[in-house]
N, C-alpha and C. Protein backbone atom coordinates (compact mmCIF):
# COMPACT_ATOMS: atom_id res chain seq x y z
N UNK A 1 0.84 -1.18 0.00
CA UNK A 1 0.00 0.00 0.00
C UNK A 1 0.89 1.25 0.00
N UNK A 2 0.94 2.18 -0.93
CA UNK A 2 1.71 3.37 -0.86
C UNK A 2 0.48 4.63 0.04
N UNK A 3 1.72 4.85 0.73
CA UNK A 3 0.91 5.91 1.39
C UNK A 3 0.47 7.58 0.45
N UNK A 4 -0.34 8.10 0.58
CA UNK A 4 -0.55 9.22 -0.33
C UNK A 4 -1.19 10.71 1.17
N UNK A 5 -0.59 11.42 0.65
CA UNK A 5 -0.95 12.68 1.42
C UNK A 5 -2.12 13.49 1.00
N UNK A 6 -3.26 13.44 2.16
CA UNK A 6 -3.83 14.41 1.90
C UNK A 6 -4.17 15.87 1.92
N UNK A 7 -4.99 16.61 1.70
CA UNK A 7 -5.45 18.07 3.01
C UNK A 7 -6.53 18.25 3.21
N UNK A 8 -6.85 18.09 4.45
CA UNK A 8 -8.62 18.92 4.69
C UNK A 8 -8.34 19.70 5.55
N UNK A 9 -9.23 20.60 5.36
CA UNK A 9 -9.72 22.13 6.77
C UNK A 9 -10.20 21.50 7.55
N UNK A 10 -9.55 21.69 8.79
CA UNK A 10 -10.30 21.03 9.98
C UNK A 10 -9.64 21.90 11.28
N UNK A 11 -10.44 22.33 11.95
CA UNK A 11 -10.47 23.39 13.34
C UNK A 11 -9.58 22.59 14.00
N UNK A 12 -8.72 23.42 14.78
CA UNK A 12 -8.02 22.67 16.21
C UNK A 12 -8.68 22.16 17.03
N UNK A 13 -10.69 21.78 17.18
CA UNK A 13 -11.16 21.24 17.88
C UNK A 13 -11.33 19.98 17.41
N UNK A 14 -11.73 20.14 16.21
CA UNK A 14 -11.32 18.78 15.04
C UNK A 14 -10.68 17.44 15.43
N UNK A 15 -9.11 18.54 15.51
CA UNK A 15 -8.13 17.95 15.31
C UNK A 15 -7.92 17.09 17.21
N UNK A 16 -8.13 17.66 17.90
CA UNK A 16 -8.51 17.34 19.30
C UNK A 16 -9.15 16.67 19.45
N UNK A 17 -10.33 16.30 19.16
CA UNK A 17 -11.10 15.14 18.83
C UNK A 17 -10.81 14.07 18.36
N UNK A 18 -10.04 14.53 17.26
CA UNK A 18 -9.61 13.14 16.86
C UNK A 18 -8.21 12.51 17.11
N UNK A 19 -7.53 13.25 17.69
CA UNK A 19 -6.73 12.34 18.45
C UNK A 19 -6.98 11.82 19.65
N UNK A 20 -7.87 12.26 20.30
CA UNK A 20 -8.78 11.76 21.53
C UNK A 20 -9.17 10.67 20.74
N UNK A 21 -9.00 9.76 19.95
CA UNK A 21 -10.23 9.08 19.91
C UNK A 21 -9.08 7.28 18.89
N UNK A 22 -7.83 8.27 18.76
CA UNK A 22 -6.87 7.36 18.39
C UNK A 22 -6.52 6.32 20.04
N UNK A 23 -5.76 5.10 19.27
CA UNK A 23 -5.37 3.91 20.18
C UNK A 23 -4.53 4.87 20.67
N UNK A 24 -4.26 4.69 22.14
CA UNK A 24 -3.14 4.61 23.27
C UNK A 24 -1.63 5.10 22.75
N UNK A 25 -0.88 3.82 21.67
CA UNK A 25 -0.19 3.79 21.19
C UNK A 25 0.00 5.20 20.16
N UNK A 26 -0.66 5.41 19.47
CA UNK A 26 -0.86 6.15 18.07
C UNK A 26 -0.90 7.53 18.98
N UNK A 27 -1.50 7.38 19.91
CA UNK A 27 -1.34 9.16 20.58
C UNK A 27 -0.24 9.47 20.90
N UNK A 28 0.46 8.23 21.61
CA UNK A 28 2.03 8.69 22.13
C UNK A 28 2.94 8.51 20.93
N UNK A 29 2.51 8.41 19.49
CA UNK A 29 3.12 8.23 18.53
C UNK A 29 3.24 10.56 18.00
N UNK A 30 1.50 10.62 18.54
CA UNK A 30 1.62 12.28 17.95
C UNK A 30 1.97 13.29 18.85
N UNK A 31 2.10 12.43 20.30
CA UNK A 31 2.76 13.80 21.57
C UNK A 31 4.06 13.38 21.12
N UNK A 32 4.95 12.35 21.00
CA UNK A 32 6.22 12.47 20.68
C UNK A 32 6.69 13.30 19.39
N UNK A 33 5.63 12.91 18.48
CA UNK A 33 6.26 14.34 16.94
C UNK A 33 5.95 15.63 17.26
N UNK A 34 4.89 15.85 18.51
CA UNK A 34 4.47 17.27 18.97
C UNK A 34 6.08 17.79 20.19
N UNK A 35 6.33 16.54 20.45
CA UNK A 35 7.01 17.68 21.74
C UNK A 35 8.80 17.35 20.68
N UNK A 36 8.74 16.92 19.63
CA UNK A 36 10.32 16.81 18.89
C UNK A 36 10.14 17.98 18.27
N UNK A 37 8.98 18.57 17.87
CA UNK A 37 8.96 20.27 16.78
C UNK A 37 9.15 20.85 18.16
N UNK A 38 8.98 20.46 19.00
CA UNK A 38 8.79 22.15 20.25
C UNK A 38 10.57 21.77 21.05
N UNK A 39 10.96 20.95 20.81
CA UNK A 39 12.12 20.62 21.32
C UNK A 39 13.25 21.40 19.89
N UNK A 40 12.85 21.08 18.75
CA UNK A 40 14.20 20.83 17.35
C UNK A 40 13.68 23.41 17.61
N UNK A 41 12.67 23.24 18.06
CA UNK A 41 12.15 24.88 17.64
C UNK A 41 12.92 25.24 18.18
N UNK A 42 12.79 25.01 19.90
CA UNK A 42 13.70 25.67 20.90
C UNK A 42 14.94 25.26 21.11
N UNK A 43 15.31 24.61 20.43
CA UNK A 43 16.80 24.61 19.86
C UNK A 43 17.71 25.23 18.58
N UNK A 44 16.68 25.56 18.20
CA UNK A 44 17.07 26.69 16.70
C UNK A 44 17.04 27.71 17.75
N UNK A 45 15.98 28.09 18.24
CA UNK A 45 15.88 29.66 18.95
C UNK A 45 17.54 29.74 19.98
N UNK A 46 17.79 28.58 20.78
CA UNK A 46 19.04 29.17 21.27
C UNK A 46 20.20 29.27 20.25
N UNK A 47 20.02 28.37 19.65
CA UNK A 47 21.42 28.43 18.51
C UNK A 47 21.43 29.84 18.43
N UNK A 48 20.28 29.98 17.45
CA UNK A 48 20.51 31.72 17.40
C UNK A 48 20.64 33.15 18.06
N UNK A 49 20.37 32.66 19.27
CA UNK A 49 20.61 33.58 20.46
C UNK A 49 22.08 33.24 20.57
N UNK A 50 22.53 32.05 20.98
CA UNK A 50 23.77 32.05 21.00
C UNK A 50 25.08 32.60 19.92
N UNK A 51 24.34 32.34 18.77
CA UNK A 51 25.40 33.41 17.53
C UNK A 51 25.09 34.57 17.19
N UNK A 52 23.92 34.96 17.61
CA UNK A 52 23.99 36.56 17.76
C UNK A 52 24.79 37.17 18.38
N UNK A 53 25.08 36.77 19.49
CA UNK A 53 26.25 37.38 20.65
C UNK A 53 27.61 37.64 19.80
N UNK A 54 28.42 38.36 20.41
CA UNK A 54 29.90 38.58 19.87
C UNK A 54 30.42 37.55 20.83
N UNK A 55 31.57 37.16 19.86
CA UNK A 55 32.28 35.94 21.09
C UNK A 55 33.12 36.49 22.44
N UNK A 56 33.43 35.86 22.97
CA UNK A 56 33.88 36.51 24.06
C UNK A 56 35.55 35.61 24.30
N UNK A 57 36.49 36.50 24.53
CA UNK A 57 37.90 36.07 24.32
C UNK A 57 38.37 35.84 25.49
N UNK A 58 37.79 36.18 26.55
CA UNK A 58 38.69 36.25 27.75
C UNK A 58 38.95 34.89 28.45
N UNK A 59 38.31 33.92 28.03
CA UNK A 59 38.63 32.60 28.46
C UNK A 59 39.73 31.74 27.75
N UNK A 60 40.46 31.52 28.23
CA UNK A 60 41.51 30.80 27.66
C UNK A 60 41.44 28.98 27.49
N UNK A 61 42.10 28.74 26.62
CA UNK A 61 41.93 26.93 26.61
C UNK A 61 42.45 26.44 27.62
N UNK A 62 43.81 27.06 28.52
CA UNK A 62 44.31 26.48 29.83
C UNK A 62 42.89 26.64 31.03
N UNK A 63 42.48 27.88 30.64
CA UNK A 63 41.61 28.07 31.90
C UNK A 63 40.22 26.74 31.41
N UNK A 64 39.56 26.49 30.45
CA UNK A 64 38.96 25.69 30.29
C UNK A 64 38.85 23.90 30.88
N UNK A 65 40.62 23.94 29.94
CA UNK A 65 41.22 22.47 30.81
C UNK A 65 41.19 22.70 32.26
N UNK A 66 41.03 23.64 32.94
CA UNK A 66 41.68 23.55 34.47
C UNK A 66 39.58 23.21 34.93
N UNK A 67 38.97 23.63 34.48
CA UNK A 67 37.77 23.58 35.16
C UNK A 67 37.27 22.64 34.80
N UNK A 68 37.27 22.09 33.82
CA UNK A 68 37.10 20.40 33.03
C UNK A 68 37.74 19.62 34.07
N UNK A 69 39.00 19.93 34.45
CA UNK A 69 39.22 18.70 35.47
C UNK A 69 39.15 18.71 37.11
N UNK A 70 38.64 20.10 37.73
CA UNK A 70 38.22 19.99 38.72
C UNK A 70 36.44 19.38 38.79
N UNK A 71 35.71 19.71 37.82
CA UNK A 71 34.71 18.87 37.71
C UNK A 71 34.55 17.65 37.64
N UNK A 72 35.75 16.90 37.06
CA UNK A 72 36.02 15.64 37.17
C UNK A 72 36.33 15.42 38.53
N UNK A 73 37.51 15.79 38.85
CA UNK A 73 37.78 15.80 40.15
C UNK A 73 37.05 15.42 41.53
N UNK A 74 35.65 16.69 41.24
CA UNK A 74 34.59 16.65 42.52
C UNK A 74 33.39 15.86 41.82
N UNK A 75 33.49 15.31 40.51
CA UNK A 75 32.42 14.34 40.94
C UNK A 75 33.27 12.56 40.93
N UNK A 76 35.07 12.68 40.73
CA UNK A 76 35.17 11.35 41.55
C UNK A 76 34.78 11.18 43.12
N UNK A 77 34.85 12.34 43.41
CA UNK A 77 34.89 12.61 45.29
C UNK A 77 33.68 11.98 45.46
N UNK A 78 32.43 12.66 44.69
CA UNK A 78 31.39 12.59 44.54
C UNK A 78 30.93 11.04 44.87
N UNK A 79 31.46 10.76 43.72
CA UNK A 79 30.80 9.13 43.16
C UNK A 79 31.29 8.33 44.55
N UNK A 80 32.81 8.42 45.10
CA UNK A 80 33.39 7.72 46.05
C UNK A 80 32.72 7.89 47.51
N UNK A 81 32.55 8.92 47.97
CA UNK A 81 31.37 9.44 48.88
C UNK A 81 30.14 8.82 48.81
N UNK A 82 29.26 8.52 47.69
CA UNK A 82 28.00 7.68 47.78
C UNK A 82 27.93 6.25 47.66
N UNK A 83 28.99 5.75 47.25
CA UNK A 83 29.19 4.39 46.93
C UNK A 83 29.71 3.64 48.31
């Protein structure tokens, strides 16, 4: 069976209805494609907040490595402490 696309006009109450009225399965099939557009959206929106900005120089790659490995650091402490 090839699938074929249609279009009809149909109200957002419509459309509410009739996923109210899909199997169990098939709904958590359309909240998962509903919350991946509101997830892939608000991830474009920071991208672009984030490259709008001018970069900022004052951080250095030593200073980077040094905080990369005190984070390591306090969550071996971490892990060794709860275990």
């Amino acid at each position: 069976m090839v699938n074929q696309m249609i279009q009809l006009p149909i109200t957002l109450e419509q459309l509410i209805t009739t996923v109210q009225q899909l199997q169990s399965s098939d709904r958590a099939q359309v909240a998962k494609a509903l919350i991946y557009m509101e997830l892939k959206s608000d991830l474009t929106n920071l991208l672009e907040e984030l490259y709008s900005q001018p970069p900022i120089d004052e951080i250095t790659d030593a200073e980077i490595m040094n905080e990369i490995k005190a984070v390591r650091q306090q969550s071996t402490i971490s892990l060794t402490l709860t275990c």
